[in-house]
Protein backbone atom coordinates (compact mmCIF):
# COMPACT_ATOMS: atom_id res chain seq x y z
CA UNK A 1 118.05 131.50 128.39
CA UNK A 2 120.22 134.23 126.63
CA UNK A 3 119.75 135.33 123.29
CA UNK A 4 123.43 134.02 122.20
CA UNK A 5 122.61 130.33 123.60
CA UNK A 6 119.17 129.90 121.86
CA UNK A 7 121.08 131.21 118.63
CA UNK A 8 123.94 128.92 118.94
CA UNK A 9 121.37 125.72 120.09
CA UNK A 10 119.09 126.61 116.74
CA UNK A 11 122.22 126.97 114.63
CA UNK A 12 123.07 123.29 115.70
CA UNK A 13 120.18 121.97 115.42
CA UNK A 14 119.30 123.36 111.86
CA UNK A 15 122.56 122.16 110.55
CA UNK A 16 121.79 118.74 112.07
CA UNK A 17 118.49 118.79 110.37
CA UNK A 18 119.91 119.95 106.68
CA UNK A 19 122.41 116.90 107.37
CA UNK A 20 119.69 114.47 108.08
CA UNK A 21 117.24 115.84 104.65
CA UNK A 22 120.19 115.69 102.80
CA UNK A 23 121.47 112.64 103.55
CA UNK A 24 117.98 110.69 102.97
CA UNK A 25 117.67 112.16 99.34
CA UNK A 26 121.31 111.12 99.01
CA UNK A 27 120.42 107.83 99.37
CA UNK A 28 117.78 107.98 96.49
CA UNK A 29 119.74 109.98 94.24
CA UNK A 30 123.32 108.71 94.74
CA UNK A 31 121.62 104.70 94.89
CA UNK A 32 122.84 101.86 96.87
CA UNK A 33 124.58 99.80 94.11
CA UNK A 34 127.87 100.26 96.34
CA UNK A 35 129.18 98.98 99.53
CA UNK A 36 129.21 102.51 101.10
CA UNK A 37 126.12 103.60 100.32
CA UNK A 38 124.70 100.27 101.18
CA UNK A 39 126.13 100.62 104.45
CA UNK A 40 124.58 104.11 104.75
CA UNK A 41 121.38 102.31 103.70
CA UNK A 42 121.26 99.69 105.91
CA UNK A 43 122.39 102.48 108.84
CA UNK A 44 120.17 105.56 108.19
CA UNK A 45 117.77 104.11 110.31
CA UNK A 46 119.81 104.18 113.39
CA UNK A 47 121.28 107.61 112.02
CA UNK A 48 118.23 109.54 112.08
CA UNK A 49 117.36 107.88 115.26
CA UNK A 50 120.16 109.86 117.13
CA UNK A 51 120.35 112.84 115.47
CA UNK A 52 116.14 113.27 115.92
CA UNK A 53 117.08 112.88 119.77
CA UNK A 54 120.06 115.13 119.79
CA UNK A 55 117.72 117.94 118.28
CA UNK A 56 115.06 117.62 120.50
CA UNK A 57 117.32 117.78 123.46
CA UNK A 58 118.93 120.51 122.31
CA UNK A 59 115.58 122.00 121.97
CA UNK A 60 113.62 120.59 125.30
CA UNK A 61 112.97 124.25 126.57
CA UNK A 62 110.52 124.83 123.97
CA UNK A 63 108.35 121.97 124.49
CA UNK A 64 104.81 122.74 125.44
CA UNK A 65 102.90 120.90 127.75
CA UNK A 66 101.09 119.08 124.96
CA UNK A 67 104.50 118.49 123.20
CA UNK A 68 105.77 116.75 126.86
CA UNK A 69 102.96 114.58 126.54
CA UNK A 70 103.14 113.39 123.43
CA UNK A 71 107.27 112.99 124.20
CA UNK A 72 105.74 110.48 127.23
CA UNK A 73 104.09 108.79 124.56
CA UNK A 74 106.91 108.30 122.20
CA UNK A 75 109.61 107.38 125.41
CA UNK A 76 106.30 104.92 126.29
CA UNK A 77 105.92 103.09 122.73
CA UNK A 78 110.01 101.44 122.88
CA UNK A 79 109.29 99.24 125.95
CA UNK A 80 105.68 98.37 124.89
CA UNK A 81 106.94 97.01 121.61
CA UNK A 82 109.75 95.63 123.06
CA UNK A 83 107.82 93.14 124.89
CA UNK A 84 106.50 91.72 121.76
CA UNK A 85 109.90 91.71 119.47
CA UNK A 86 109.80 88.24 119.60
CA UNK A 87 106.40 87.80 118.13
CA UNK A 88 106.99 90.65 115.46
CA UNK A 89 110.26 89.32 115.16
CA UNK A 90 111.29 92.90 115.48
CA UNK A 91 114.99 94.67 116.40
CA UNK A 92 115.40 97.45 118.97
CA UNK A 93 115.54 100.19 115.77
CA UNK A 94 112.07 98.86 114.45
CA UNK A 95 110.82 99.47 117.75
CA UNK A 96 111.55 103.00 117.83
CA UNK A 97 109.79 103.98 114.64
CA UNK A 98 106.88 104.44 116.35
CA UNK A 99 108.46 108.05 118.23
CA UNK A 100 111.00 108.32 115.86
CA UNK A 101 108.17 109.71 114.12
CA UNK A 102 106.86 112.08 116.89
CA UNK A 103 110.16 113.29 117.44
CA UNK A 104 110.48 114.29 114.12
CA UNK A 105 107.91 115.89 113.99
CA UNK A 106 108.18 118.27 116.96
CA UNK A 107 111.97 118.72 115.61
CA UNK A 108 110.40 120.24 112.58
CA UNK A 109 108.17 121.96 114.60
CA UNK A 110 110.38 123.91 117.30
CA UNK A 111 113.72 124.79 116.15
CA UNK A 112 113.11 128.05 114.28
CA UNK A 113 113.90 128.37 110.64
CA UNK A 114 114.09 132.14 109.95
CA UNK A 115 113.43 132.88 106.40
CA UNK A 116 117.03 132.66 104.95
CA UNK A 117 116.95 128.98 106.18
CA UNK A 118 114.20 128.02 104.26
CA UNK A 119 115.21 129.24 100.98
CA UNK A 120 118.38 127.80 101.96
CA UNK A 121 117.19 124.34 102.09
CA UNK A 122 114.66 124.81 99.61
CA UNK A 123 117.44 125.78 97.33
CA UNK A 124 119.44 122.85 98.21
CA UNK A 125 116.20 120.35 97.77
CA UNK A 126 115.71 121.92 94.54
CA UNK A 127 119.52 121.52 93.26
CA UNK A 128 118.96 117.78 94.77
CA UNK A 129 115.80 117.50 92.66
CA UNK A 130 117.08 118.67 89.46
CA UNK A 131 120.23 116.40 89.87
CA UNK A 132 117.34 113.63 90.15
CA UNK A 133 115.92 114.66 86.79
CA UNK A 134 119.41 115.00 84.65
CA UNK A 135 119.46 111.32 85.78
CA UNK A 136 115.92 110.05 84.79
CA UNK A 137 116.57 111.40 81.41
CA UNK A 138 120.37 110.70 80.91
CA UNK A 139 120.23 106.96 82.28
CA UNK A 140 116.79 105.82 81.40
CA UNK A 141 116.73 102.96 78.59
CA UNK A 142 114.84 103.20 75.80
CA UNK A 143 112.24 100.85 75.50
CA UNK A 144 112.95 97.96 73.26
CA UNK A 145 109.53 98.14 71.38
CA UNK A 146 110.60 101.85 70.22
CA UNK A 147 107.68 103.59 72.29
CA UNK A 148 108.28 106.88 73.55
CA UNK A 149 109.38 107.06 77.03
CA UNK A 150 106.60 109.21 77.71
CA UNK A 151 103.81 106.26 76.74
CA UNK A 152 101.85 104.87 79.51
CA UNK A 153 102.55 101.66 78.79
CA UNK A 154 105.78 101.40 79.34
CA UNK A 155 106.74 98.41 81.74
CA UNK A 156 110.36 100.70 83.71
CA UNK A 157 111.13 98.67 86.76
CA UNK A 158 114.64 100.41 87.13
CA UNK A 159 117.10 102.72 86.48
CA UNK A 160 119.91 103.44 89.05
CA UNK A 161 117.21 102.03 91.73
CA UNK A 162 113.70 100.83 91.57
CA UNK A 163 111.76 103.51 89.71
CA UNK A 164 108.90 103.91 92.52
CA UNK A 165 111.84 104.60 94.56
CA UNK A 166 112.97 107.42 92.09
CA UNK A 167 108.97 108.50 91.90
CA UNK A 168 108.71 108.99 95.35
CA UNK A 169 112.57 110.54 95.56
CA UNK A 170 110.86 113.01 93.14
CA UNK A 171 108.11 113.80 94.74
CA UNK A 172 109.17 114.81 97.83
CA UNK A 173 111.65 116.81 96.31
CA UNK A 174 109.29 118.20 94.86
CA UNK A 175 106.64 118.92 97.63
CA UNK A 176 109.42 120.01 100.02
CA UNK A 177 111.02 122.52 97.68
CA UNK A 178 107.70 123.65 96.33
CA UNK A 179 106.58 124.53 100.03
CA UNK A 180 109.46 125.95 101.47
CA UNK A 181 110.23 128.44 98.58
CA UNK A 182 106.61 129.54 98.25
CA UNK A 183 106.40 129.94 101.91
CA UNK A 184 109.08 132.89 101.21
CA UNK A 185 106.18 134.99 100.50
CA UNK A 186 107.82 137.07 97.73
CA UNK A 187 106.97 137.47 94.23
CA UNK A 188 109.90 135.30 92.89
CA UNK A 189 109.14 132.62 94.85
CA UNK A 190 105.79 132.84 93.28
CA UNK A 191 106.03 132.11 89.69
CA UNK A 192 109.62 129.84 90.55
CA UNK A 193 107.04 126.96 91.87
CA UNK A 194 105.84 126.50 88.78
CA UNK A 195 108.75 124.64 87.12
CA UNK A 196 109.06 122.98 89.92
CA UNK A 197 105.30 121.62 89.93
CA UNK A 198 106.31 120.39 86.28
CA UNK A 199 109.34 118.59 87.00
CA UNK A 200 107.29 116.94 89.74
CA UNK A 201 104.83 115.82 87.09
CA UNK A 202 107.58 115.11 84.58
CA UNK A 203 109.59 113.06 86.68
CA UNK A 204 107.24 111.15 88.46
CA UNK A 205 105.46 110.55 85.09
CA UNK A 206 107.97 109.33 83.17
CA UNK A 207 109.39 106.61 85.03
CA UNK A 208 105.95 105.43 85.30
CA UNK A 209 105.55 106.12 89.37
CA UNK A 210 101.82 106.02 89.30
CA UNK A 211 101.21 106.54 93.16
CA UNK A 212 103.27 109.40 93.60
CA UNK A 213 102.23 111.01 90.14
CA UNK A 214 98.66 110.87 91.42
CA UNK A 215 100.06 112.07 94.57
CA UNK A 216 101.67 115.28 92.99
CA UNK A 217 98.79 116.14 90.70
CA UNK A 218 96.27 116.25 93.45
CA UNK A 219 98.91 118.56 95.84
CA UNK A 220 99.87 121.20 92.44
CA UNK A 221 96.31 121.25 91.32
CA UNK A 222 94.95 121.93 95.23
CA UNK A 223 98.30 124.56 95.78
CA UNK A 224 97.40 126.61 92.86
CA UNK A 225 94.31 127.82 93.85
CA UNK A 226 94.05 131.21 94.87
CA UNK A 227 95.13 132.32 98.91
CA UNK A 228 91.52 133.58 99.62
CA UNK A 229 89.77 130.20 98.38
CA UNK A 230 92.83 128.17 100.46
CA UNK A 231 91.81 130.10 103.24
CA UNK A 232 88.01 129.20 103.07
CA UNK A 233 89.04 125.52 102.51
CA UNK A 234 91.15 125.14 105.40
CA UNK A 235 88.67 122.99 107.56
CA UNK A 236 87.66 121.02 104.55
CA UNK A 237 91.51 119.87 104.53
CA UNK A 238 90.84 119.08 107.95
CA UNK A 239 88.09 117.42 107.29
CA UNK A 240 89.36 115.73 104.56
CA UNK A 241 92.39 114.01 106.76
CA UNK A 242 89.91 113.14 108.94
CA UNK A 243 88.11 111.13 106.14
CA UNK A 244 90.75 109.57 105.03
CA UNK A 245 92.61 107.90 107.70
CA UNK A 246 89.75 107.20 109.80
CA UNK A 247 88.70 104.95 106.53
CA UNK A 248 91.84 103.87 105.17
CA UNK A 249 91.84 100.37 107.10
CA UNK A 250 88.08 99.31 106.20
CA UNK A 251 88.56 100.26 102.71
CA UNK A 252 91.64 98.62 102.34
CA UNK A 253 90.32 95.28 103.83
CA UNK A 254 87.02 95.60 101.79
CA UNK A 255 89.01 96.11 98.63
CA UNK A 256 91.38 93.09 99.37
CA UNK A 257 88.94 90.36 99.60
CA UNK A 258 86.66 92.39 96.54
CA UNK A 259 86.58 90.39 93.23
CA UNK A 260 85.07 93.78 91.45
CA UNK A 261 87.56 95.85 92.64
CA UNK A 262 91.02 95.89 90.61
CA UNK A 263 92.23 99.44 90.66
CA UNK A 264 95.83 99.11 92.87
CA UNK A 265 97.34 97.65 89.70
CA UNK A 266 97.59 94.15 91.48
CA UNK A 267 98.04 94.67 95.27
CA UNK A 268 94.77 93.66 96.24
CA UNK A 269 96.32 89.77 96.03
CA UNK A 270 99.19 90.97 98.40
CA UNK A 271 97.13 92.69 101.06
CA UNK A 272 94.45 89.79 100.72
CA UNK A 273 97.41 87.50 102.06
CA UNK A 274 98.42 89.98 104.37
CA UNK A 275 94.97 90.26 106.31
CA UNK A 276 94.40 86.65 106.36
CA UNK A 277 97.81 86.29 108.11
CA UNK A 278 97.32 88.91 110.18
CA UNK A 279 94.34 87.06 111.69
CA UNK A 280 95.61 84.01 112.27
CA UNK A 281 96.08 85.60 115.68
CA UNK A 282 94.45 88.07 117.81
CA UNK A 283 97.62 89.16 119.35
CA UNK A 284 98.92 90.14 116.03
CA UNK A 285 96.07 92.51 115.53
CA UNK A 286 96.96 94.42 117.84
CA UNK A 287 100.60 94.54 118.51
CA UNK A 288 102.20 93.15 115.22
CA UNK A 289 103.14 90.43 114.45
CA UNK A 290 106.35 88.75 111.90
CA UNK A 291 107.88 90.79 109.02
CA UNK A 292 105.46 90.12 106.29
CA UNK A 293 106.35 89.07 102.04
CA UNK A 294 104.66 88.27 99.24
CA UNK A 295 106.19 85.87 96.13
CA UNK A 296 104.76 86.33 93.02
CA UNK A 297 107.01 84.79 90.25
CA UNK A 298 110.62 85.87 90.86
CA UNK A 299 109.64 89.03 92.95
CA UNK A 300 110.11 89.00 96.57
CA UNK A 301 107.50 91.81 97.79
CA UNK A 302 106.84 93.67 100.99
CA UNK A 303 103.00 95.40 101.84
CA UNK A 304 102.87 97.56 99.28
CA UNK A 305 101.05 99.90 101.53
CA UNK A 306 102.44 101.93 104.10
CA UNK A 307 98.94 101.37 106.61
CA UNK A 308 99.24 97.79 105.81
CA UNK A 309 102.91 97.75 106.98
CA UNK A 310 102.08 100.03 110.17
CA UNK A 311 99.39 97.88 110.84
CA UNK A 312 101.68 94.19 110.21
CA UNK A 313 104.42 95.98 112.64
CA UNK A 314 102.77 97.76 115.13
CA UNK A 315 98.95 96.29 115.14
CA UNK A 316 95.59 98.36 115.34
CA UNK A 317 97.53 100.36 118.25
CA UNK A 318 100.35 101.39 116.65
CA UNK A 319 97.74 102.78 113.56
CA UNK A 320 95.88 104.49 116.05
CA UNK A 321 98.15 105.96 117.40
CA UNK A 322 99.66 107.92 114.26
CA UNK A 323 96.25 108.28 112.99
CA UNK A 324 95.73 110.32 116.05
CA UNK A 325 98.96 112.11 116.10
CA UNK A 326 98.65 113.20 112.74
CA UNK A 327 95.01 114.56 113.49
CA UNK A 328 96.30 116.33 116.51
CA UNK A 329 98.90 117.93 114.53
CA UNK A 330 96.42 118.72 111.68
CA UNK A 331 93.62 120.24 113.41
CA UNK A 332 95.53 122.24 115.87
CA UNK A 333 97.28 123.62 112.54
CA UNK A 334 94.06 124.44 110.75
CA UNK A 335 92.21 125.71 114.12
CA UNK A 336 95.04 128.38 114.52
CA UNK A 337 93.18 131.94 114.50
CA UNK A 338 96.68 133.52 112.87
CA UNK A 339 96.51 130.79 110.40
CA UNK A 340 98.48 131.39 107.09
CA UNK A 341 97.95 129.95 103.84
CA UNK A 342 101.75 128.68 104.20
CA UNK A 343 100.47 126.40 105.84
CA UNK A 344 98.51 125.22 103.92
CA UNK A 345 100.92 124.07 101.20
CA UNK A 346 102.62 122.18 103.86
CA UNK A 347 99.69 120.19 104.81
CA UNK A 348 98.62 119.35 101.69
CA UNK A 349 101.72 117.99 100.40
CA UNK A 350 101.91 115.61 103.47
CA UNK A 351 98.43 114.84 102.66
CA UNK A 352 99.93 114.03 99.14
CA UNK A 353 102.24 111.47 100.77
CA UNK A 354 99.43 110.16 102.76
CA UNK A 355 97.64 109.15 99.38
CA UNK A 356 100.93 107.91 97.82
CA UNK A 357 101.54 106.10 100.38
CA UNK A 358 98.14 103.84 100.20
CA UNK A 359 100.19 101.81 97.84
CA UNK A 360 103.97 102.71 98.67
CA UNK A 361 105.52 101.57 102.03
CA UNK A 362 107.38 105.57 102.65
CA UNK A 363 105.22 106.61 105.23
CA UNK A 364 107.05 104.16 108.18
CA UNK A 365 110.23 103.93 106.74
CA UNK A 366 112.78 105.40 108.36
CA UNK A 367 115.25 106.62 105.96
CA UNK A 368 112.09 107.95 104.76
CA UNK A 369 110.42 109.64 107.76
CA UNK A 370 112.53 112.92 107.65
CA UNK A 371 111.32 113.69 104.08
CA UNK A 372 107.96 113.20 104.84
CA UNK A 373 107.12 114.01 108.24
CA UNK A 374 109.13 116.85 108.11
CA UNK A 375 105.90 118.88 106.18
CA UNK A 376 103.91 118.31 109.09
CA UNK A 377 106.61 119.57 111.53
CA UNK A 378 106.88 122.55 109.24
CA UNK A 379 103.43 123.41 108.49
CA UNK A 380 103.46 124.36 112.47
CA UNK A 381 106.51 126.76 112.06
CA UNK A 382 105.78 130.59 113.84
CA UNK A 383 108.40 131.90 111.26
CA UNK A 384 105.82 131.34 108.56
CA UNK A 385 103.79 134.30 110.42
CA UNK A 386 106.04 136.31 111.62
CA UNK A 387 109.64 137.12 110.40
CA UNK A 388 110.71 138.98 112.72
CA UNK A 389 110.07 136.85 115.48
CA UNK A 390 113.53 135.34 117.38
CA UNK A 391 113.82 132.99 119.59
CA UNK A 392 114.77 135.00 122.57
CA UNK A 393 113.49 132.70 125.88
CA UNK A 394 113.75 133.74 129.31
CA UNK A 395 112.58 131.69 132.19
CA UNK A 396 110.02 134.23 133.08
CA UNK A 397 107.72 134.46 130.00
CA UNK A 398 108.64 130.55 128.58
CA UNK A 399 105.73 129.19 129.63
CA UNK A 400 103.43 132.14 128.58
CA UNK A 401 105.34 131.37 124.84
CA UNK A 402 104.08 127.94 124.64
CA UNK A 403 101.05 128.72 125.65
CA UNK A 404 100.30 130.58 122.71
CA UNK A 405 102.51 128.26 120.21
CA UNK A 406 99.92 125.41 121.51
CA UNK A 407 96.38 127.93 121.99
CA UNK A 408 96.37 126.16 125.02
CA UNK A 409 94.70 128.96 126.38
CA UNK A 410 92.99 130.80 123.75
CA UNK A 411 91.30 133.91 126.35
CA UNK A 412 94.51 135.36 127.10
CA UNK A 413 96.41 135.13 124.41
CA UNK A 414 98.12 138.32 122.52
CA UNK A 415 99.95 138.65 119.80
CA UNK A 416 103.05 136.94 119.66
CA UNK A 417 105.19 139.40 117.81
CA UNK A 418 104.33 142.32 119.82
CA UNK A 419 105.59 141.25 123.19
CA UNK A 420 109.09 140.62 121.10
CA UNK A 421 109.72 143.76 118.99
């Protein structure tokens, strides 16, 4: 393909990704307390849907073979679920989730976003962010017992929208901001991550967000470190995500039915009722079954953890099967032999909204997905390497590309950047 098309195919698909970021933070920071954006709300779903297919069409010639495959997989997960809508009492956009997800992903992944891009959206993502805060601290009431709104204790349910919807808003504001300007790799963008890791704190504190303030210390106190240690503890990240979502489901259903445990401020009751529902019927284990809610008082309440949810909608398979996407993804990140440290701030703020999401519903939501997927789709990006790499394809050496994008095979590979200066 000539140089000219790729250009023109990348400049389309960028935009269409900047439209899609932008428009999911919009949602957060604009709220849905009107009709339109309620109808954007209710719609994003089905919004992201198309333009995550019109980007990877537009972008089909740099699959790789393992890229095709996990495509099949995606294409293969609609009909699948589809046969069990009725039990799961599912629609045809819930069913999609699934490799709306992958598709992301490999969106993120293969158009290329030439330095200028990134600090553009990272700019833009950092305007968005700071817009977020001028709100927290404008609109927030003061609390009636005259407590600063900096104590702990405060009890904030809401401001413009549910305040764990702000925390999270905030957070991956924050992580995608944070990433994409430090991935600049220039001494600005050096020190200019450093307000941003406090407004992260500060915002996510203050209107008492506790998941994705726990998320956000654990990714600023891991980014800080110094490049040489990040690049000794790149296979204990791996490691790490390994850990962790090979364990999540056991420890979640131990915790639920524990009487010592009490440390998820309260959800233990509401995933206690969710796994005994969930058993009422084999078939539900492993396909899904009807959308799940918990009453307590006046409060009509949904999982309250995003595994939990992936688990109640798409059974054991469906959590498999992301658990083992995301471990793909991870591992052939960290087992790169040109891997940069980059990188590494990308994967560890999606493994930041990995432990948020143990008690937040994010990770499968769809207005949602682009925000947060979108690090691991990034974390894979050759621009990160090398700069002065284009995306200049011709039939005759595409293959030989992907083969090296993928370390598919690892004995014959040269350097990417020398076969295209």
């Amino acid at each position: 393909m000539r140089d000219n098309d790729t250009n023109i195919l990348n400049t389309i698909s960028l935009f269409i990704l900047f439209t899609m970021i932008c428009a999911c933070f919009f949602l957060w920071t604009r709220g849905i307390g009107t009709q339109p954006m309620l109808d954007l709300y209710t719609g994003m779903v089905r919004y992201v849907t198309f333009a995550a297919i019109i980007v990877l069409i537009l972008n089909v010639y740099r699959l790789g073979v393992v890229d095709w495959i996990w495509v099949i997989v995606a294409v293969a997960t609609v009909p699948f679920y589809s046969q069990f809508s009725d039990l799961r009492g599912a629609g045809f956009f819930q069913n999609v989730i699934l490799a709306l997800i992958i598709v992301v992903v490999l969106d993120f992944k293969v158009v290329y976003f030439p330095k200028w891009t990134r600090a553009l959206l990272g700019s833009i993502i950092l305007v968005i962010l700071l817009i977020t805060m001028f709100r927290i601290f404008t609109e927030m009431p003061a609390p009636s017992d005259g407590k600063s709104i900096w104590a702990p204790t405060n009890k904030l349910k809401e401001i413009w929208i549910n305040t764990n919807t702000i925390g999270a808003s905030v957070m991956s504001a924050t992580f995608l901001s944070a990433c994409l300007i430090k991935s600049l790799r220039t001494g600005w963008s050096d020190w200019v991550v450093y307000p941003i890791y406090l407004m992260g704190l500060a915002g996510t504190w203050v209107v008492q967000s506790k998941a994705s303030f726990a998320a956000t210390v654990c990714f600023v106190l891991l980014d800080i470190f110094p490049e040489n240690i990040k690049e000794k503890l790149k296979h204990v990240l791996g490691g790490a995500y390994t850990v962790f979502l090979t364990a999540i489901f056991p420890i979640s259903y131990f915790v639920a039915f524990s009487d010592e445990v009490n440390i998820f401020t309260g959800r233990e009751e509401i995933w206690r009722l969710f796994y005994e529902e969930l058993f009422e019927k084999s078939q539900q284990f492993f396909v899904g079954m009807h959308p799940f809610t918990f009453q307590r008082g006046n409060e009509i309440l949904g999982y309250h953890n995003s595994y939990n949810s992936l688990l109640g909608q798409y059974g054991i398979i469906g959590l498999i099967l992301i658990i083992l996407f995301i471990l793909y993804n991870v591992w052939s990140i960290v087992m790169k032999r040109d891997f940069e440290v980059a990188r590494y701030s990308f994967l560890l703020a999606f493994f930041g909204i990995l432990l948020q999401s143990t008690m937040e519903d994010t990770l499968i939501a769809g207005f949602w997905i682009p925000l947060t997927f979108s690090l691991l789709g990034l974390a894979h990006q050759q621009s990160l390497e090398d700069e002065e790499y284009e995306y200049d394809y011709y039939e005759e050496d595409f293959y030989q590309d992907y083969q090296e994008f993928e370390n598919v095979d690892s004995g014959s590979l040269h350097s990417r950047s020398s076969r295209h200066k």
